[in-house]
Protein backbone atom coordinates (compact mmCIF):
# COMPACT_ATOMS: atom_id res chain seq x y z
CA UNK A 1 9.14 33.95 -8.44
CA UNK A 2 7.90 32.27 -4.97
CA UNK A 3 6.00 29.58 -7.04
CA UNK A 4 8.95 28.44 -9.02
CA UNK A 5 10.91 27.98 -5.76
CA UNK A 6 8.72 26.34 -4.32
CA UNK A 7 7.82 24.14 -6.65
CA UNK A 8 11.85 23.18 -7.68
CA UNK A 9 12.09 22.58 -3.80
CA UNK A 10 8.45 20.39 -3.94
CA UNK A 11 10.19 18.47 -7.02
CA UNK A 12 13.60 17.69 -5.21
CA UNK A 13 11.24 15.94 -1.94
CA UNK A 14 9.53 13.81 -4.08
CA UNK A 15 12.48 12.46 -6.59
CA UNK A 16 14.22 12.35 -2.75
CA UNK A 17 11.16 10.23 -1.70
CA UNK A 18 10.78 7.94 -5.21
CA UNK A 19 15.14 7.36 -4.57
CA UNK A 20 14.25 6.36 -1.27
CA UNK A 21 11.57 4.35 -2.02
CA UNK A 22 13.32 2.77 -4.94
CA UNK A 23 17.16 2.25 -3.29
CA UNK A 24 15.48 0.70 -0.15
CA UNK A 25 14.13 -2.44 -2.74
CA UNK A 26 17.24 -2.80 -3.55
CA UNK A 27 18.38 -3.09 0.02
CA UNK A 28 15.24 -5.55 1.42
CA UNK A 29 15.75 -7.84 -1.67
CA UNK A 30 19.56 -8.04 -0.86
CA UNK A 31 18.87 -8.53 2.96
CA UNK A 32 16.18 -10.83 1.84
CA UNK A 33 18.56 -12.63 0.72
CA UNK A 34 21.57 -12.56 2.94
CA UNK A 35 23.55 -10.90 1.07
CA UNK A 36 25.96 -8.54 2.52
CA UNK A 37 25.54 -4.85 2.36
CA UNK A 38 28.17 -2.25 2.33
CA UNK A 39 26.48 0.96 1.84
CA UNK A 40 22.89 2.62 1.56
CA UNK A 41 23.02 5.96 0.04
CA UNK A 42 20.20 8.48 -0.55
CA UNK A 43 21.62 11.30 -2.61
CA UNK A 44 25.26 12.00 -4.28
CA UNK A 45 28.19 14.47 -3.67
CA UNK A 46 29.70 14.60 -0.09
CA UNK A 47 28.04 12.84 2.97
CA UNK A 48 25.90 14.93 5.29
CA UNK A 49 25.30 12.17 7.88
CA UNK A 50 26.46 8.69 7.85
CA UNK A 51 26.21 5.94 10.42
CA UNK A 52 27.07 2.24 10.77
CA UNK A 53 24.81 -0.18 11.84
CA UNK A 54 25.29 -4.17 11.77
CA UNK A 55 28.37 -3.68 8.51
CA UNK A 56 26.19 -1.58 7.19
CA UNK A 57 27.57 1.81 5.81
CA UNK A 58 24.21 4.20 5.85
CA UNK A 59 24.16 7.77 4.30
CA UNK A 60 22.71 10.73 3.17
CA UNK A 61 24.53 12.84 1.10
CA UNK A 62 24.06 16.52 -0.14
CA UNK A 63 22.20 15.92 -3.51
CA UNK A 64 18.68 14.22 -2.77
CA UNK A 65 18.23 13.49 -6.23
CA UNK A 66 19.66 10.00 -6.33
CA UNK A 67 20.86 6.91 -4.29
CA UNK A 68 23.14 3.68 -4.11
CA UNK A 69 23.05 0.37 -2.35
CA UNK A 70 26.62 -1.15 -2.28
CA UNK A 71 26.27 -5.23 -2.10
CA UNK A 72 29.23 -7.62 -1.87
CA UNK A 73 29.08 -9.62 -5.40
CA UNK A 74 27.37 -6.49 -7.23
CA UNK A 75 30.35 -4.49 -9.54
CA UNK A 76 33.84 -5.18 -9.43
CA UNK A 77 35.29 -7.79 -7.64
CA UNK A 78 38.81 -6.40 -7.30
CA UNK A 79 37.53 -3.15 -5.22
CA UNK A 80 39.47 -3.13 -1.73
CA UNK A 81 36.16 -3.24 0.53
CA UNK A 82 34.98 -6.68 -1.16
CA UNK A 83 39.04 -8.01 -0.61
CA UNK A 84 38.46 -7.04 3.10
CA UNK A 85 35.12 -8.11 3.63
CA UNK A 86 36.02 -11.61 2.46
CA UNK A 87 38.54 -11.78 4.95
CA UNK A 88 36.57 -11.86 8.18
């Protein structure tokens, strides 16, 4: 019964460390770029930690087993955040 614990909780680090991996591309490429980040996520559900740094929103939230960078231009362009952003 140990083994399969440990080995679910072994599983969840390493999808936690391929998101990571994987989301902080995203965010290089976009600050590569210049473009204008809102958010970095690592995980879903509700936020554990978050701090902002430079306009940028960073978090990590309770489910390790995903992630989301947030850049202005990227999704809708109605949302309220991209409207206020545009305004500075």
């Amino acid at each position: 019964m140990l083994s399969i614990l440990v080995n679910i909780l072994l599983f969840i680090l390493v999808i936690g460390i391929l998101t990571f991996v994987h989301e902080l591309g995203h965010f290089l490429a976009a600050k590569l770029v210049k473009a204008t980040v809102f958010e970095f996520s690592l995980g879903f559900g509700p936020k554990l930690l978050s701090k902002k740094f430079k306009g940028t929103e960073y978090n990590i939230r309770l489910l390790p087993l995903g992630g989301v960078v947030k850049i202005l231009g990227d999704g809708d362009p109605e949302k309220k955040e991209v409207k206020e952003k545009l305004k500075e």
